[in-house]
C-alpha atoms as a PDB file:
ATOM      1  CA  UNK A   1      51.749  33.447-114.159  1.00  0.00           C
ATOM      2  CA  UNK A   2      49.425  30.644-115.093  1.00  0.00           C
ATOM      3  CA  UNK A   3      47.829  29.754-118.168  1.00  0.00           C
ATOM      4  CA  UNK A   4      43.912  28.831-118.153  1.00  0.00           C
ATOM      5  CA  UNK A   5      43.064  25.571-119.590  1.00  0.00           C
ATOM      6  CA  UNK A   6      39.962  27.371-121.001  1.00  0.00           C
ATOM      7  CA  UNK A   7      40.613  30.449-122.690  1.00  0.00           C
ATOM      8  CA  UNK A   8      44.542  29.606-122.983  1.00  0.00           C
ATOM      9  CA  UNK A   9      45.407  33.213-121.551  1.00  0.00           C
ATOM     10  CA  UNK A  10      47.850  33.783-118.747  1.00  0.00           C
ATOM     11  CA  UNK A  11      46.535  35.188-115.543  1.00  0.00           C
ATOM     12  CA  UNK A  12      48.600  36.284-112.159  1.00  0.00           C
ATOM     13  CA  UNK A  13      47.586  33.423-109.681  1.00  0.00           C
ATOM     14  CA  UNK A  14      45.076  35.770-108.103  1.00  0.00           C
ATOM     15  CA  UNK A  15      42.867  35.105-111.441  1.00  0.00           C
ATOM     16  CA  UNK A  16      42.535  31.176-110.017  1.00  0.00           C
ATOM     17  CA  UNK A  17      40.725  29.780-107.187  1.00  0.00           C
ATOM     18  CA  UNK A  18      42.723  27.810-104.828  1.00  0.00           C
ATOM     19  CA  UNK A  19      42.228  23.975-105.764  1.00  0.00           C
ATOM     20  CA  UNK A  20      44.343  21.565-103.393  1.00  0.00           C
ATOM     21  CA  UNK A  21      43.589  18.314-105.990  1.00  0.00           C
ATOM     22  CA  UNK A  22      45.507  20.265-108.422  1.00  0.00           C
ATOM     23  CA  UNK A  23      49.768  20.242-108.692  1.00  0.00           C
ATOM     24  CA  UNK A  24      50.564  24.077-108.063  1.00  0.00           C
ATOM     25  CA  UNK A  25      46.989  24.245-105.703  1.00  0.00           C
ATOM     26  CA  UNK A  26      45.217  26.268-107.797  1.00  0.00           C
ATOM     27  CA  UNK A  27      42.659  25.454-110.827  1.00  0.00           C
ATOM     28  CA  UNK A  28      42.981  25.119-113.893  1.00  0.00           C
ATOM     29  CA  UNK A  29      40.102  27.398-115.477  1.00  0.00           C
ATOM     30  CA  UNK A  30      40.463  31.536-114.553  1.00  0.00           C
ATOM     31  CA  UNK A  31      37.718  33.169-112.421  1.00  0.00           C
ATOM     32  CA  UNK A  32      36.403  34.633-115.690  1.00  0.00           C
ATOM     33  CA  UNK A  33      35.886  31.447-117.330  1.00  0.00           C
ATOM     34  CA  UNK A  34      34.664  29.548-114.557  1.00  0.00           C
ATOM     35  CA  UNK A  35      32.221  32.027-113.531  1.00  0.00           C
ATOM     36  CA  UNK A  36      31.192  32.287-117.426  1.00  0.00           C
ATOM     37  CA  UNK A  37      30.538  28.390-117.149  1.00  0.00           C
ATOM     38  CA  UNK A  38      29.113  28.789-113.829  1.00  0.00           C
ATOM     39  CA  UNK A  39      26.599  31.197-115.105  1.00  0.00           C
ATOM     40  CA  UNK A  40      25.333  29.231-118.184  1.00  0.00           C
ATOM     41  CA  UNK A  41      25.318  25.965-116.371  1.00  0.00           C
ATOM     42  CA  UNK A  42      22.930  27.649-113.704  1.00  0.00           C
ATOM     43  CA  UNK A  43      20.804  29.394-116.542  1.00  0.00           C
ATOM     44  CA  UNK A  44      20.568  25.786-118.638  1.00  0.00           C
ATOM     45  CA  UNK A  45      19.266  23.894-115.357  1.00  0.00           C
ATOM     46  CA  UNK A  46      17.190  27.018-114.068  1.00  0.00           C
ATOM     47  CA  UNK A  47      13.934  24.984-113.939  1.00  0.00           C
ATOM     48  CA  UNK A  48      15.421  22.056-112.179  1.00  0.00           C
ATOM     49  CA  UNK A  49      17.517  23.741-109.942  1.00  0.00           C
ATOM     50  CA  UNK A  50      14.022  25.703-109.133  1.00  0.00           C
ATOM     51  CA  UNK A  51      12.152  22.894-108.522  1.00  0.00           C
ATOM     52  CA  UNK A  52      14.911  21.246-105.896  1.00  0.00           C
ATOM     53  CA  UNK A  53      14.997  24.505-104.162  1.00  0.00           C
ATOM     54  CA  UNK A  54      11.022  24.552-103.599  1.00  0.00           C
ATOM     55  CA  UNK A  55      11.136  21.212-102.599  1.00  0.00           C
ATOM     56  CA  UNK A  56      13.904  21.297-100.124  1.00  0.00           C
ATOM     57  CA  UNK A  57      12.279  24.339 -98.834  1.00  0.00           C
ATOM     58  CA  UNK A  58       8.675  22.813 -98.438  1.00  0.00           C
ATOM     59  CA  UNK A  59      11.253  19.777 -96.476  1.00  0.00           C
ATOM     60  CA  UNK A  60      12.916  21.971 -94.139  1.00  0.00           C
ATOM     61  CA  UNK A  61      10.276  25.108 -93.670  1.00  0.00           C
ATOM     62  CA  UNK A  62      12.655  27.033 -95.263  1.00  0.00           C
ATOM     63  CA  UNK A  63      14.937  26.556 -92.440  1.00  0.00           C
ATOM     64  CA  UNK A  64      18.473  26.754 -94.992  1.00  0.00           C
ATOM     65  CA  UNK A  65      16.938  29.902 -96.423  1.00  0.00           C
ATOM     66  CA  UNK A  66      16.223  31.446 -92.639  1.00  0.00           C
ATOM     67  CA  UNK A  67      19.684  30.446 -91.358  1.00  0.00           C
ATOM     68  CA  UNK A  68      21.203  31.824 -94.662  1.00  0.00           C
ATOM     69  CA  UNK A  69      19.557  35.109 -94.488  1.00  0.00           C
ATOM     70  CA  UNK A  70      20.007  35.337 -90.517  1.00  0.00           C
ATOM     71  CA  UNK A  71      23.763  34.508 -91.180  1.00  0.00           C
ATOM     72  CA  UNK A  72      24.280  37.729 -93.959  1.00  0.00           C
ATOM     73  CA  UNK A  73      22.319  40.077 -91.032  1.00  0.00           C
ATOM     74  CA  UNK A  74      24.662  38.541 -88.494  1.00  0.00           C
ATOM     75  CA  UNK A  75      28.024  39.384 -90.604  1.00  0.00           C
ATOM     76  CA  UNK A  76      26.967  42.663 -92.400  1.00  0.00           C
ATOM     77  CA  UNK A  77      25.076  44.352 -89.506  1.00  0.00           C
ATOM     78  CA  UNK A  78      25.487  47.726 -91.645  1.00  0.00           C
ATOM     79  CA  UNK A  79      23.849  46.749 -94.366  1.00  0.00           C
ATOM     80  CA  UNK A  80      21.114  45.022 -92.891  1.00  0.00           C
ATOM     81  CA  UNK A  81      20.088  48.598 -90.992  1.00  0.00           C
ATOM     82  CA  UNK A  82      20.602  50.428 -93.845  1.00  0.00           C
ATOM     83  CA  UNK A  83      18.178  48.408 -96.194  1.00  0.00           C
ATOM     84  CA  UNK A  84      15.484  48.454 -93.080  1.00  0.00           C
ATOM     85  CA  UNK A  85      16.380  52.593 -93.449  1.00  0.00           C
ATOM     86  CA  UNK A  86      15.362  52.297 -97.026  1.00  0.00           C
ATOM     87  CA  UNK A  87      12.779  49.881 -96.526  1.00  0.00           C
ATOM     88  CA  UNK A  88      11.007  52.713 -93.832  1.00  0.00           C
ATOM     89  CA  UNK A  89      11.607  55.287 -96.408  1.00  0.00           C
ATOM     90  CA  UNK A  90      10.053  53.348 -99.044  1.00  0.00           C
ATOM     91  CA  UNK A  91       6.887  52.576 -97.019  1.00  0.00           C
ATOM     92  CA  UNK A  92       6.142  55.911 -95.109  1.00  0.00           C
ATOM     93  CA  UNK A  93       6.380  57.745 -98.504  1.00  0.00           C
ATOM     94  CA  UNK A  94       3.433  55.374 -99.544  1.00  0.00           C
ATOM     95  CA  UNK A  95       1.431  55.476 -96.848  1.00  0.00           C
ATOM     96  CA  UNK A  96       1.839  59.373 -96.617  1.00  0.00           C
ATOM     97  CA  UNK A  97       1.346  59.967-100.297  1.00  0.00           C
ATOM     98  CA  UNK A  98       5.091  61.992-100.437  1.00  0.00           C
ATOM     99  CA  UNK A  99       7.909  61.302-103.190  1.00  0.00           C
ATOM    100  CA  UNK A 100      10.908  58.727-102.056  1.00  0.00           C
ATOM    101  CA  UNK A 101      14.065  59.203-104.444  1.00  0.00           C
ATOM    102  CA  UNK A 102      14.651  56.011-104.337  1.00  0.00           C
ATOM    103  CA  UNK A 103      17.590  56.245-107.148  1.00  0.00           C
ATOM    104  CA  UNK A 104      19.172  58.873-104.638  1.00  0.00           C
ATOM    105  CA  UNK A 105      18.277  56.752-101.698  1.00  0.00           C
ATOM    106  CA  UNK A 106      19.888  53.322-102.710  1.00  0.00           C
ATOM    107  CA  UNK A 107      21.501  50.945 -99.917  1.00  0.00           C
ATOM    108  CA  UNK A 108      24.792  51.951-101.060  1.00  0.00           C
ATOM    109  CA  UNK A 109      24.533  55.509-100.417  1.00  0.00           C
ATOM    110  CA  UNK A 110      23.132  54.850 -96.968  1.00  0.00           C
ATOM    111  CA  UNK A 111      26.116  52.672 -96.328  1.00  0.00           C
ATOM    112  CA  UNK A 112      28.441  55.504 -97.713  1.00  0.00           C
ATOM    113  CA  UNK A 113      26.718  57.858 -95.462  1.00  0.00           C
ATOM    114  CA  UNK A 114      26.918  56.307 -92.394  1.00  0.00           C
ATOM    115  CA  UNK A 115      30.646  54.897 -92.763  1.00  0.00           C
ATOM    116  CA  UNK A 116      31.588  58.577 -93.058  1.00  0.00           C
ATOM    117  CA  UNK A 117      29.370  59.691 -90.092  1.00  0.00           C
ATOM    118  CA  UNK A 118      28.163  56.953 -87.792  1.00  0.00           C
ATOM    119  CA  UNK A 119      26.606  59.563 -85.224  1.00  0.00           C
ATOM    120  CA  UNK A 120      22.993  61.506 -84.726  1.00  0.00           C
ATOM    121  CA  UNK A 121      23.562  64.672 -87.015  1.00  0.00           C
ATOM    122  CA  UNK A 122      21.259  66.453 -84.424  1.00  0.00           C
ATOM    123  CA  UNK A 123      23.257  65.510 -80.986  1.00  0.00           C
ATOM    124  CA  UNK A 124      26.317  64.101 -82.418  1.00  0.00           C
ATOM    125  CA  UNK A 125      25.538  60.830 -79.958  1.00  0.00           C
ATOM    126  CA  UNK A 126      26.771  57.929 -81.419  1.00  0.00           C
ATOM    127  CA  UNK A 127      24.425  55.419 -83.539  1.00  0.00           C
ATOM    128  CA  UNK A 128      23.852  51.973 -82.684  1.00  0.00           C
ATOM    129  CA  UNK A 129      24.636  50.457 -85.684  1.00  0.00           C
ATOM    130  CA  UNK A 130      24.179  46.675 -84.154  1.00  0.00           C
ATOM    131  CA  UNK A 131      21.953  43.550 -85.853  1.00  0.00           C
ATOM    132  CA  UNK A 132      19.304  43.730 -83.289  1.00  0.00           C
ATOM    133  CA  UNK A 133      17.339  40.315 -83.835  1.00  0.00           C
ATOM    134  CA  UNK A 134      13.957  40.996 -82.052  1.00  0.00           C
ATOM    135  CA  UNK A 135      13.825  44.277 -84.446  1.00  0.00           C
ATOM    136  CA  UNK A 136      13.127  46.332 -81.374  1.00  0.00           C
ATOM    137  CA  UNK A 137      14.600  50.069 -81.701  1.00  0.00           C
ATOM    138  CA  UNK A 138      16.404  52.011 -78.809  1.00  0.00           C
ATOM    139  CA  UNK A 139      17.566  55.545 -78.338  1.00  0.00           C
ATOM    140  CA  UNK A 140      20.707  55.220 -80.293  1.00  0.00           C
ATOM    141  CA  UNK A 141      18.940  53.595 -83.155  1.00  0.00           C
ATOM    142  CA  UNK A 142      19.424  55.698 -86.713  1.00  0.00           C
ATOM    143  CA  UNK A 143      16.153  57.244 -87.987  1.00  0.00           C
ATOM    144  CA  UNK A 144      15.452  58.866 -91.065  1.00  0.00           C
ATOM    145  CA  UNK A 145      14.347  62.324 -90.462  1.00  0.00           C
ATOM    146  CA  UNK A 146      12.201  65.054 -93.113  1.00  0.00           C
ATOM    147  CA  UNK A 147      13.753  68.189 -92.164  1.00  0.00           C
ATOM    148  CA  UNK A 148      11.104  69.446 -93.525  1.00  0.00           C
ATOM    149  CA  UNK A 149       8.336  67.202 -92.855  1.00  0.00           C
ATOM    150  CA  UNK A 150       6.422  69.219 -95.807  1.00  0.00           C
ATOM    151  CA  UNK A 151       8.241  67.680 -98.550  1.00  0.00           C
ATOM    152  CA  UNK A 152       8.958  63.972 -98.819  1.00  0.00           C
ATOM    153  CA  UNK A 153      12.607  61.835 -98.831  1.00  0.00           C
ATOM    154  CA  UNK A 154      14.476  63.971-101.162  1.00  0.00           C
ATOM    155  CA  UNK A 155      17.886  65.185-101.483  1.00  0.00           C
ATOM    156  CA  UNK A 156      19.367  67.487 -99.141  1.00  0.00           C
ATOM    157  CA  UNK A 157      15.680  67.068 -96.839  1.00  0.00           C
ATOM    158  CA  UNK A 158      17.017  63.758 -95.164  1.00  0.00           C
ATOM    159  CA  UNK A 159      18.924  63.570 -91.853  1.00  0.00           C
ATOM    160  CA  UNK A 160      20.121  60.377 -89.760  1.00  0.00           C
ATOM    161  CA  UNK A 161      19.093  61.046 -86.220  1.00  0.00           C
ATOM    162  CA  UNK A 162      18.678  58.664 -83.666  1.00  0.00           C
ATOM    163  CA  UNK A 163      15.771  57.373 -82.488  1.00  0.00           C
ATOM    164  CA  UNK A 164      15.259  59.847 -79.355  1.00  0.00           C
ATOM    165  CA  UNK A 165      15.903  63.163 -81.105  1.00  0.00           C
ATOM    166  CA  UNK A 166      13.446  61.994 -83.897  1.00  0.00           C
ATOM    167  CA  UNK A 167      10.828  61.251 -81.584  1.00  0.00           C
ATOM    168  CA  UNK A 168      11.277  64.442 -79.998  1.00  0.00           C
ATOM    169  CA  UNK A 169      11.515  66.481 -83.263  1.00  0.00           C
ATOM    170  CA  UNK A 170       8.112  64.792 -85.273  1.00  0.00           C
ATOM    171  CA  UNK A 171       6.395  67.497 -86.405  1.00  0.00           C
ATOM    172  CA  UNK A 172       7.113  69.942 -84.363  1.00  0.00           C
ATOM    173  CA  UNK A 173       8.380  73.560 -85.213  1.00  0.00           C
ATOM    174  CA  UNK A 174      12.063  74.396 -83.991  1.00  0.00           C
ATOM    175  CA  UNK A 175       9.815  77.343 -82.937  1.00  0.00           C
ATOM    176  CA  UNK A 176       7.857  75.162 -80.742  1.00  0.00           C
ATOM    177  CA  UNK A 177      10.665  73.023 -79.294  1.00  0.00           C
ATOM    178  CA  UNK A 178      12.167  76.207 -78.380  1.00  0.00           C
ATOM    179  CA  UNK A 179       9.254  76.865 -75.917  1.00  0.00           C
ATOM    180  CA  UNK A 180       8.938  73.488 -74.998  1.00  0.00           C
ATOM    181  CA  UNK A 181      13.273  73.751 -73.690  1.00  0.00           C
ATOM    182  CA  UNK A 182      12.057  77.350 -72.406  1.00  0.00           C
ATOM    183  CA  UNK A 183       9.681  76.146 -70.378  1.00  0.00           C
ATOM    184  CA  UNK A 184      11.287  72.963 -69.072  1.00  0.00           C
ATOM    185  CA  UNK A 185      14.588  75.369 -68.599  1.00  0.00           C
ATOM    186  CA  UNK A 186      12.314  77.313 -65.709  1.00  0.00           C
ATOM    187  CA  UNK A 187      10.442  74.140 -64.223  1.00  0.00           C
ATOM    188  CA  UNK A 188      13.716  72.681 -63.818  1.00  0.00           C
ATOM    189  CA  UNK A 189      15.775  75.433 -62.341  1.00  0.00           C
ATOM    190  CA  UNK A 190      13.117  75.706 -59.930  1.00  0.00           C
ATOM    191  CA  UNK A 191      13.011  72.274 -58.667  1.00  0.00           C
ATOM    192  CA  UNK A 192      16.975  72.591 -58.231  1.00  0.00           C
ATOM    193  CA  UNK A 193      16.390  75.581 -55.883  1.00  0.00           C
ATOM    194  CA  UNK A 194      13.745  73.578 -54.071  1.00  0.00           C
ATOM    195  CA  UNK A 195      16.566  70.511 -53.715  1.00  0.00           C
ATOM    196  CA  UNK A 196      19.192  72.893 -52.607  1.00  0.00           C
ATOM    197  CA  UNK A 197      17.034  74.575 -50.125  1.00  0.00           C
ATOM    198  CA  UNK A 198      15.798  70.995 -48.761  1.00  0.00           C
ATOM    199  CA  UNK A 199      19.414  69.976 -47.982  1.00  0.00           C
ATOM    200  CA  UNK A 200      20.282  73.441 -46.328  1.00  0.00           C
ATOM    201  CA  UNK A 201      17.352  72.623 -43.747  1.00  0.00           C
END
């Protein structure tokens, strides 16, 4: 137990940030109260702490900014492909003129969803779940799919599928894709009868 030189309650040690200038290496102010300070120091110096940041940025091209936000993809691949999920969402539903529950739809939930089930919930294939820095998509790449492609991104009318089985699916009927399988079913058996025929000759 430790006793905060702010507040003068006692914490467990795992209320104090590790501090090696101090005797027992930890500080001498609790989280609480040092966030608390934190949070009114940045709030009184909010216009000068603005104007350093626009300045250093104009100074470096925003390079810090770049490297900072490239770093966060880099560590929390997950939720970088989940807010470019929501982000799609978000757009499409604008440019088609459909409704986006975006209170059901939150980053969060999209995490939660794909922890529990990280594979197409059309082929079962698993999703590629990977930072991908040129932003180029692939096969395995999770898609958000309208089941029904009548009504917008609403609850229980969203799927993850990957990118192939998406592509495939558009607009199509299951109707349709049925005679599309039928039809590539007999083209196909045929050309196996043709290859087995070739290498009895």
């Amino acid at each position: 137990m430790k006793k905060c030189s702010k507040c003068n309650k006692k914490y467990s040690l795992k209320m104090f940030i590790k501090n090696k200038s101090c005797k027992d290496g930890y500080a001498n102010t609790c989280k609480d109260c040092q966030n608390s300070y934190s949070r009114n120091w940045k709030k009184k110096n909010s216009k000068r702490l603005s104007l350093l940041r626009k300045k250093r940025y104009a100074e470096t091209d925003g390079l810090e900014v770049k490297k900072r936000i490239q770093k966060r993809k880099e560590i929390y691949p997950l939720r970088y492909r989940c807010q470019m999920l929501r982000y799609g969402m978000r757009d499409r539903s604008r440019i088609k003129n459909i409704e986006f529950d975006k209170n059901f739809f939150t980053t969060n939930y999209l995490i939660e969803r794909l922890s529990k089930n990280s594979c197409c919930e059309c082929c079962g294939k698993e999703l590629d779940l990977g930072y991908k820095s040129n932003k180029k998509f692939n096969d395995n790449s999770p898609s958000m799919d309208r089941v029904d492609p009548s009504k917008g991104y609403i609850k229980d009318n969203v799927a993850i599928l990957c990118w192939r089985c998406n592509k495939h699916k558009q607009d199509a009927t299951s109707k349709e894709l049925r005679i599309i399988a039928d039809f590539m079913d007999v083209w196909g058996n045929e050309v196996e009868s043709d290859i087995e025929l070739g290498d009895k000759l």
